[in-house]
Protein backbone atom coordinates (compact mmCIF):
# COMPACT_ATOMS: atom_id res chain seq x y z
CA UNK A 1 298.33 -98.61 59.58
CA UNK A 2 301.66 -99.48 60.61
CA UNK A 3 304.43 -96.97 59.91
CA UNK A 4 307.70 -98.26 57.62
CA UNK A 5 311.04 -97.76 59.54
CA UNK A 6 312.11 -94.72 57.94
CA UNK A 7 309.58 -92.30 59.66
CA UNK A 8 307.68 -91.44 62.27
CA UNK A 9 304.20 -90.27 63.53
CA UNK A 10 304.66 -86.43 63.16
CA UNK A 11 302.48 -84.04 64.22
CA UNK A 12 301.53 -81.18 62.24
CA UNK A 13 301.55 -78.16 64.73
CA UNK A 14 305.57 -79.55 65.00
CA UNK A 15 306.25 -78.71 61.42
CA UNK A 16 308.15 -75.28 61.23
CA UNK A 17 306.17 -73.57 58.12
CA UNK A 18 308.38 -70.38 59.11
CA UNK A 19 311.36 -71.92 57.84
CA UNK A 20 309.69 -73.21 54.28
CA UNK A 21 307.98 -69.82 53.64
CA UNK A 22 311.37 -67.97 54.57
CA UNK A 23 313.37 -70.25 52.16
CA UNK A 24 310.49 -70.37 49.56
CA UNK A 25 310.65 -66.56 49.51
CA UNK A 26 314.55 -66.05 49.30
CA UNK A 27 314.38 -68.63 46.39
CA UNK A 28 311.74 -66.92 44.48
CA UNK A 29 314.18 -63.63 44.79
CA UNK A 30 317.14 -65.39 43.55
CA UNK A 31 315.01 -66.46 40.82
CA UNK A 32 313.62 -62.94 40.18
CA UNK A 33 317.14 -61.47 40.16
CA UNK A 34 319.09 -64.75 38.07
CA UNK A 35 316.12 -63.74 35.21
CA UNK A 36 317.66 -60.22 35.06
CA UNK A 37 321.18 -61.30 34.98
CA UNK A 38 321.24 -64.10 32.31
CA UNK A 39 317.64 -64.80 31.84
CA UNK A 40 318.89 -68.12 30.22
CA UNK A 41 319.34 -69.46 33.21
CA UNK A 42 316.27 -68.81 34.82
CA UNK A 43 314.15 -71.51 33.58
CA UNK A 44 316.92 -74.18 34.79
CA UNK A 45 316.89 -72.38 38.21
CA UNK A 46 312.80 -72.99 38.59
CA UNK A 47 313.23 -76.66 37.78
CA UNK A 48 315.76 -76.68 40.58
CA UNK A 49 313.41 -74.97 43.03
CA UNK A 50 310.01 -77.16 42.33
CA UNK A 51 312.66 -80.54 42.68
CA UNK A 52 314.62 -78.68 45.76
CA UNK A 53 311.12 -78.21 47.38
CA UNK A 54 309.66 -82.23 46.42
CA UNK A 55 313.07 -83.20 47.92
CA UNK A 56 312.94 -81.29 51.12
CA UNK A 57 309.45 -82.44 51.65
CA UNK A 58 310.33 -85.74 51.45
CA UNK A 59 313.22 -85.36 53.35
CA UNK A 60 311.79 -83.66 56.43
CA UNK A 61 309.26 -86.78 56.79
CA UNK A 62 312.35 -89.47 56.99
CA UNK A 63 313.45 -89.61 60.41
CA UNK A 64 317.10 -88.33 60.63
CA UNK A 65 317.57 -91.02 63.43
CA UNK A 66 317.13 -93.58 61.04
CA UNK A 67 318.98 -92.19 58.19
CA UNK A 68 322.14 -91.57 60.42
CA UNK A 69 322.95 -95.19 60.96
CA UNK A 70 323.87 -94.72 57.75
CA UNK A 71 326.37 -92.26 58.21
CA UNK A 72 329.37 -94.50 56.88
CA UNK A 73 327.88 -94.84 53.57
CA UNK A 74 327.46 -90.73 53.75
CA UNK A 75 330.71 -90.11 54.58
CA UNK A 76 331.99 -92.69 51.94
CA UNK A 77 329.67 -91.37 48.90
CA UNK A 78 331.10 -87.60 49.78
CA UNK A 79 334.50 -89.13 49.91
CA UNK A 80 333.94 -90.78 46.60
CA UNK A 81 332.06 -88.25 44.73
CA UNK A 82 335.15 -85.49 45.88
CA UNK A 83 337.74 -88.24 44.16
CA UNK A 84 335.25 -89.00 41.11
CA UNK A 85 335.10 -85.48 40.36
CA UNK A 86 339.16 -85.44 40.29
CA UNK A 87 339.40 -88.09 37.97
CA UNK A 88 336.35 -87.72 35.59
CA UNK A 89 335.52 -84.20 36.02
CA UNK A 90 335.25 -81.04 33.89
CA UNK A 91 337.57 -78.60 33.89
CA UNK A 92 336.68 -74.74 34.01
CA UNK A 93 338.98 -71.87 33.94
CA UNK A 94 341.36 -74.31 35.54
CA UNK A 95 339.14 -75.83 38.29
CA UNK A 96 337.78 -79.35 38.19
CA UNK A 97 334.33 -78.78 40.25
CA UNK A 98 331.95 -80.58 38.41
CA UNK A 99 330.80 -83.62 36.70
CA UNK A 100 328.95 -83.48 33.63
CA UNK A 101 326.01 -85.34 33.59
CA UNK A 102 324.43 -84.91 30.43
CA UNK A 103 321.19 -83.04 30.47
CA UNK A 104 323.15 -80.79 33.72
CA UNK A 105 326.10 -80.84 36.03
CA UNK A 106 326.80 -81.71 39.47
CA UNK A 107 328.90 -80.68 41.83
CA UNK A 108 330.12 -83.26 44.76
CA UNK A 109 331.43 -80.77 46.80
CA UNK A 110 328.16 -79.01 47.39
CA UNK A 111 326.18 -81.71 48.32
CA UNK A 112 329.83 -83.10 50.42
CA UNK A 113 328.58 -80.26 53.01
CA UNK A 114 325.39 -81.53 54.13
CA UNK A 115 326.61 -85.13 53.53
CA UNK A 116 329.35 -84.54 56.12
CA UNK A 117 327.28 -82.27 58.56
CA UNK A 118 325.01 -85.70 58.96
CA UNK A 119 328.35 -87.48 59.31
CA UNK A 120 329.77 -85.78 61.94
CA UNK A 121 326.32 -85.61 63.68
CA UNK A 122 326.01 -88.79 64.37
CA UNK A 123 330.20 -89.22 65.18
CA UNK A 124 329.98 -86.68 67.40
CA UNK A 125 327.34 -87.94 69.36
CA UNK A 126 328.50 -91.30 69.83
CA UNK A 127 331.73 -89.52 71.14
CA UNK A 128 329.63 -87.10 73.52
CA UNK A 129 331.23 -88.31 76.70
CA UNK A 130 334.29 -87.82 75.41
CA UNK A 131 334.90 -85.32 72.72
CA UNK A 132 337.74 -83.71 74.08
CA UNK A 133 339.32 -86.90 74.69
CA UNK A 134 343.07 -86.43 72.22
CA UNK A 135 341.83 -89.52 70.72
CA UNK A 136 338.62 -88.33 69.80
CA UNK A 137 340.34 -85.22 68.55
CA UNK A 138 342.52 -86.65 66.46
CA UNK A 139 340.12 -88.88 64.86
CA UNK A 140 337.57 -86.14 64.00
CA UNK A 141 340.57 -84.58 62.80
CA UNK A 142 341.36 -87.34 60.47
CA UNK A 143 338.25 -87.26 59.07
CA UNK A 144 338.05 -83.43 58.47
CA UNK A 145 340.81 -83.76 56.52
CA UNK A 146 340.17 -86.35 54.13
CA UNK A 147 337.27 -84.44 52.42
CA UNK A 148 338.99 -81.07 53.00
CA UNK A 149 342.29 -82.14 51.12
CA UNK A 150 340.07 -83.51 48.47
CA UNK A 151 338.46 -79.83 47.95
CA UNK A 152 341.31 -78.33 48.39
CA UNK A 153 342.84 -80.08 45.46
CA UNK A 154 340.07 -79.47 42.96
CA UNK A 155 341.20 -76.38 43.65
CA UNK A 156 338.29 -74.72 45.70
CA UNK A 157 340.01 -73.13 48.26
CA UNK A 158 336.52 -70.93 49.27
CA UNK A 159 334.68 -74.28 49.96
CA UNK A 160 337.54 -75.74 51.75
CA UNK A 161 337.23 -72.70 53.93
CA UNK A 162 333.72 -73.16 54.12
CA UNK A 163 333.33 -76.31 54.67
CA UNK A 164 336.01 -76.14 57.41
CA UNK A 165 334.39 -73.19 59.44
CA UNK A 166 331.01 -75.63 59.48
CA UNK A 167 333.56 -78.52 60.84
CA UNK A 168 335.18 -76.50 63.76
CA UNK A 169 331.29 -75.42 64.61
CA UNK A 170 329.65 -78.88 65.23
CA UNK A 171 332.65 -80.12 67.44
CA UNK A 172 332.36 -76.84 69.62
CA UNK A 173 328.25 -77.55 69.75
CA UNK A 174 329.35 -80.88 70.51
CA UNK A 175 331.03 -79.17 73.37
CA UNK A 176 334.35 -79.14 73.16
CA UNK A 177 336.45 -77.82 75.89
CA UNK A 178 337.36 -74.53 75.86
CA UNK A 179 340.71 -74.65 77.23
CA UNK A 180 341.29 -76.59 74.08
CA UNK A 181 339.68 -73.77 71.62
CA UNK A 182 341.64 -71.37 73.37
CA UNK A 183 345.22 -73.24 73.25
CA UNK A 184 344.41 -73.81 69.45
CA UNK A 185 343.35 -70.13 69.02
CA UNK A 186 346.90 -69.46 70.71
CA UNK A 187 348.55 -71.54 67.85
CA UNK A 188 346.17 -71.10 64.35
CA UNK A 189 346.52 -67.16 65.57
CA UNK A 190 350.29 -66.71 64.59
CA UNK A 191 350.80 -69.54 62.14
CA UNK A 192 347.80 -67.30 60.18
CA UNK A 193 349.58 -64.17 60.31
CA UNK A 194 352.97 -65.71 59.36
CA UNK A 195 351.04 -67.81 56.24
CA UNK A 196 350.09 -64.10 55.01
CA UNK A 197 353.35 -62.86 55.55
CA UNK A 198 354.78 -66.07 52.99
CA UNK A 199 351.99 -65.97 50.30
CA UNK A 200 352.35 -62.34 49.74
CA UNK A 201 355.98 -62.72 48.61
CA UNK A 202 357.12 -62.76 44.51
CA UNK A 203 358.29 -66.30 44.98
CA UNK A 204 355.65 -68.06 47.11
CA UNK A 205 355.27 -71.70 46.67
CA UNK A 206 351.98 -72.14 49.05
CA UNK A 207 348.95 -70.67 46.71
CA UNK A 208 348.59 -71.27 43.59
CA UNK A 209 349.28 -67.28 41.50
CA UNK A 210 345.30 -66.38 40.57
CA UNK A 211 344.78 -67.03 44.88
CA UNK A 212 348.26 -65.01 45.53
CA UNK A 213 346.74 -62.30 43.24
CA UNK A 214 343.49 -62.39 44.83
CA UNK A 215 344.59 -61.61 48.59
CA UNK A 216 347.11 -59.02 46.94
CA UNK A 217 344.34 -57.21 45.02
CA UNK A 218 342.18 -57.55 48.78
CA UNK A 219 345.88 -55.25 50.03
CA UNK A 220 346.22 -53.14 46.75
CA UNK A 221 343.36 -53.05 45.04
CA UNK A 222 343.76 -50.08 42.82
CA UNK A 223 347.40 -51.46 41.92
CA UNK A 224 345.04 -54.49 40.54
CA UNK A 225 342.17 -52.77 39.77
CA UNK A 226 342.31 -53.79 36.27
CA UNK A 227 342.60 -57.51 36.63
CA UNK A 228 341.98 -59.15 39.70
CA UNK A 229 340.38 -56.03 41.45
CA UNK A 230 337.96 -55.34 38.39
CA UNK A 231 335.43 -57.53 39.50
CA UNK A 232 334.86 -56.53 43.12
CA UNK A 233 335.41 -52.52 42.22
CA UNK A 234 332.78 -53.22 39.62
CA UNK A 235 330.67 -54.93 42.50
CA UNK A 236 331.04 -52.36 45.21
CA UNK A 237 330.16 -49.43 42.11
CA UNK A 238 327.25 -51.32 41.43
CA UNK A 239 325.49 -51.98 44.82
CA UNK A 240 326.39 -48.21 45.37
CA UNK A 241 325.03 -46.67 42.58
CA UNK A 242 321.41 -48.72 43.49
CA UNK A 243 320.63 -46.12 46.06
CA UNK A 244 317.85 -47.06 48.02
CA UNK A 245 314.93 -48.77 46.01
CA UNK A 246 317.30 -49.87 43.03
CA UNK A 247 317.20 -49.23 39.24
CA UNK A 248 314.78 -51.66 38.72
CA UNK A 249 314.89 -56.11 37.83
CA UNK A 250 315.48 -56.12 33.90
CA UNK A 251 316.11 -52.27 33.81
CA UNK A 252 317.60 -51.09 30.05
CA UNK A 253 320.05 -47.92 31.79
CA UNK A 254 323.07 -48.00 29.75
CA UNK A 255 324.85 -46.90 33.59
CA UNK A 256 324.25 -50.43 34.43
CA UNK A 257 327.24 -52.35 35.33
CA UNK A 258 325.21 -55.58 34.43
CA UNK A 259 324.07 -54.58 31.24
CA UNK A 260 327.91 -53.24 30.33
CA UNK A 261 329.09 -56.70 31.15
CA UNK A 262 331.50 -55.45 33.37
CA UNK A 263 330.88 -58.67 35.74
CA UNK A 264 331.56 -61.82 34.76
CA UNK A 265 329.16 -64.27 35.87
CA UNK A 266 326.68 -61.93 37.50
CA UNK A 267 324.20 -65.45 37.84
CA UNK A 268 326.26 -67.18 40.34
CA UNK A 269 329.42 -65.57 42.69
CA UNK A 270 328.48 -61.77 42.14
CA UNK A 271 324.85 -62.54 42.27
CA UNK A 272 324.38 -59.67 45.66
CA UNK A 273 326.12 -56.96 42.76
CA UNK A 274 322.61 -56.88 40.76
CA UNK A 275 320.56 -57.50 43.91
CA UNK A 276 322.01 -54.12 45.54
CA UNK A 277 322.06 -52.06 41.74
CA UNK A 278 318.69 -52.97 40.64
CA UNK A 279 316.89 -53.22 43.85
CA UNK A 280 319.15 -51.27 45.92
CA UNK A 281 319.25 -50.55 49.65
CA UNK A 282 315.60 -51.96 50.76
CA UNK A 283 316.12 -55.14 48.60
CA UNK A 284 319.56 -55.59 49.47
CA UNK A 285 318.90 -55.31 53.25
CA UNK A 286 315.53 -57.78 52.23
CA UNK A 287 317.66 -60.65 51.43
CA UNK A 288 320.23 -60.11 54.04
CA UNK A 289 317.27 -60.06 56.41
CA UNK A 290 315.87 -63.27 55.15
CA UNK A 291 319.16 -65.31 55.44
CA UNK A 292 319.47 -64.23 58.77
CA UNK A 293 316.36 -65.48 59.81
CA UNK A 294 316.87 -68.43 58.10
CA UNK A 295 319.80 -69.23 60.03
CA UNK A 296 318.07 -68.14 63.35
CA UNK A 297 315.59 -70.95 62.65
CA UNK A 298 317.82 -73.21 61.96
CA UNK A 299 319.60 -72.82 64.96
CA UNK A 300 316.57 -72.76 67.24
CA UNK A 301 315.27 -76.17 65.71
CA UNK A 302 318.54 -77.51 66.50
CA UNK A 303 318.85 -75.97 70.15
CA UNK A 304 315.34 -77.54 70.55
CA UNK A 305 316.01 -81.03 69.31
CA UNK A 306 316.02 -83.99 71.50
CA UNK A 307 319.41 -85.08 71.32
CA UNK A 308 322.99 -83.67 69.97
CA UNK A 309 322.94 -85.25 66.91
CA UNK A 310 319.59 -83.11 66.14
CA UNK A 311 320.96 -80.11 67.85
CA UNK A 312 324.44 -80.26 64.91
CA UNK A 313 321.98 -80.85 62.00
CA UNK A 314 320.20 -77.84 62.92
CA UNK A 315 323.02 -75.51 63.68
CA UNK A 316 325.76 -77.13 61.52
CA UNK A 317 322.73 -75.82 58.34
CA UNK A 318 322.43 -72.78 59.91
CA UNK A 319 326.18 -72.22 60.16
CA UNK A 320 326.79 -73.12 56.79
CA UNK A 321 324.24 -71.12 55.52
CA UNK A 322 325.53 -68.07 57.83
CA UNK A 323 328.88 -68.71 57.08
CA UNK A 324 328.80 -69.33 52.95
CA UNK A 325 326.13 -65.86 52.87
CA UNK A 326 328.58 -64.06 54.95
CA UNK A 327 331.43 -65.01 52.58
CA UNK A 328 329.76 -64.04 48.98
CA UNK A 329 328.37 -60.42 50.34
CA UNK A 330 331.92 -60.02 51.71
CA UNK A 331 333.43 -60.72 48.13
CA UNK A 332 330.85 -58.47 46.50
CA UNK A 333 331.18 -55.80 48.85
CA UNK A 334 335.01 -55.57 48.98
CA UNK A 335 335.45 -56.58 52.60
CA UNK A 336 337.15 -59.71 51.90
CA UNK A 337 339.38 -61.30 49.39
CA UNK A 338 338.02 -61.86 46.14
CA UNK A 339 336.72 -66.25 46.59
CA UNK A 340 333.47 -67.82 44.44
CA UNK A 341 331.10 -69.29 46.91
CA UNK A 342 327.31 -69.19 45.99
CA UNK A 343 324.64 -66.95 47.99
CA UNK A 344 322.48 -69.68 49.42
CA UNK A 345 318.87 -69.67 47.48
CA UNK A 346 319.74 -67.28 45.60
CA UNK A 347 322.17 -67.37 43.41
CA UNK A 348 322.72 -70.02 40.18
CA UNK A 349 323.49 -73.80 40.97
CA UNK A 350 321.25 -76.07 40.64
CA UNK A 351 323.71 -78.75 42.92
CA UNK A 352 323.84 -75.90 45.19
CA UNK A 353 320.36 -74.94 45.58
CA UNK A 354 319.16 -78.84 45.44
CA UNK A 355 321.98 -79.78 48.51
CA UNK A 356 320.45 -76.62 50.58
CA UNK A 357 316.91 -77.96 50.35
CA UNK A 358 318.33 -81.70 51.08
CA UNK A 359 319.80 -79.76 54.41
CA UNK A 360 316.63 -77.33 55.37
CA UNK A 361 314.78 -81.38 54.87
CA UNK A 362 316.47 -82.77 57.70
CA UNK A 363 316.18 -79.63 59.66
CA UNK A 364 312.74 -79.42 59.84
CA UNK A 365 312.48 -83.38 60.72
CA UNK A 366 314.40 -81.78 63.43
CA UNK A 367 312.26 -80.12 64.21
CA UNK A 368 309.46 -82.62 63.45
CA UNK A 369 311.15 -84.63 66.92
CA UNK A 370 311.60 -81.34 69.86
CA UNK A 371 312.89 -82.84 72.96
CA UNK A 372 309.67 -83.25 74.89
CA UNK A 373 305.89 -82.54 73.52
CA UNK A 374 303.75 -79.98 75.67
């Protein structure tokens, strides 16, 4: 029987069960630990796994070759879906993030990040031979920006950030000279240090005053520790006082910082906060470990794959799961400034859990296509 287009004759040894079982674990975790932070919002979070995990299988047999000749229409439904969400979209606590769709909400920019890693996947490896051409530079540029400002704007200055970190990683897989990183290193360097020097001053124009607040409660935080500080003190108390196995999923101890309330939102930002109080040390390090062997996989399909465009589809999920992980345990832990960006698989989102599974889909038809078969 003849094949359609879209896919390819796989074979099964090729498939990377690792990966699935590694994600499929993580997500049953989140799941676990959503349950005993607003059990509400369990149920809603198992719908999104079972459709995350038809998508991703469905995904991972479409051959990403194929689907990246469509990568204008990709980058033009991210670029439409970040102004849709401007113009029609619901505001919360003075962000406009998501569109309300009736029976749930989506979020564009969420999905925007895989829809722009495939993007830029197939750009860059058109522009292989020259990527460090100016041109090519200023062009990639160009259309980093677009989506970025678009973010930005909502506001969702953590995704920006995000999102931008997974940019500046598929141009240097791409291979981008070095000599260039390093003269731009020489520049982003100071004007960084200088921006932090502006937007920690009374009259600040550059940040809006909740992000001001934030980076000034990251400097001071027991000068802020009953505003914009609470949440992350709270966070830090509560991942220390879950010792090393944990007080338990669903525990009733009245020394719970979950059960006070004293986190707002404990399903979704400051999901790692319960993780580390109710299943402490060993769980905490459990999930870590998992992510980071999720993102090792990632990048090894990718490093295997038998062109570029393969190789930043596998890395540029890996990085953005690396770099978005990194980002929320850094909030929760009090290592960074205070910014909302989901744990992947585990915490609350059912955008953000569905656009993973779309991403870990294309990796594994990756990895479905190595560069040469034994």
């Amino acid at each position: 029987m003849k094949l359609p287009k879209f896919t390819k004759p796989y074979r099964l040894k090729d498939y990377n069960f690792t990966l699935v079982i590694l994600v499929f674990a993580l997500s049953i975790l989140g799941i676990l630990v959503i349950g005993s932070a607003k059990e509400s919002y369990q149920g809603k979070q198992i719908i999104g796994l079972i459709l995350g995990i038809i998508i991703m299988v469905i995904v991972s047999l479409i051959d990403y070759v194929w689907i990246l000749n469509f990568y204008v229409f990709l980058y033009a439904f991210a670029i439409l879906s970040l102004g849709a969400v401007l113009v029609i979209g619901e505001e919360v606590n003075g962000a406009t993030r998501w569109i309300d769709l009736g029976f749930t909400t989506f979020q564009p920019s969420e999905l925007a990040k895989i829809l722009l890693i495939l993007f830029f996947a197939k750009f860059l490896m058109d522009h292989e031979e020259d990527v460090s051409d100016k041109m090519t530079i200023i062009k990639y540029a160009i259309l980093s920006a677009i989506p970025l400002a678009l973010i930005v704007v909502e506001p969702n200055l953590s995704t920006t950030i995000c999102t931008a970190l997974v940019i500046c990683l598929m141009i240097y897989i791409a291979g981008l000279s070095y000599k260039f990183i390093g003269t731009v290193l020489l520049i982003l360097i100071p004007i960084t240090v200088i921006f932090l020097g502006i937007v920690v001053q009374p009259d600040q124009k550059l940040l809006k005053d909740y992000q001001q607040k934030r980076i000034l409660a990251f400097l001071e935080p027991e000068k802020y520790a009953s505003d914009e500080a609470y949440q992350t003190k709270n966070s830090i108390m509560a991942i220390g006082s879950g010792q090393l196995t944990g007080k338990g999923l669903d525990n009733n101890t009245t020394t719970s910082v979950k059960n006070g309330n004293f986190i707002l939102e404990p399903q979704t930002d400051f999901i790692f906060a319960i993780v580390g109080e109710e299943l402490g040390f060993i769980g905490s390090s459990i999930v870590i470990a998992l992510l980071l062997l999720i993102v090792i996989q990632c990048i090894l399909i990718g490093l295997r794959s038998q062109d570029l465009a393969g190789r930043i589809i596998g890395c540029g999920v890996g990085g953005l799961i690396g770099f978005q992980s990194f980002i929320n345990i850094g909030v929760t832990t009090g290592i960074i400034p205070n910014t909302g960006v989901p744990l992947p698989f585990v915490s609350y989102g059912l955008t953000s859990l569905v656009s993973l599974y779309i991403g870990i889909g294309f990796v594994l038809n990756v990895g479905l296509q190595p560069k040469k078969y034994q």
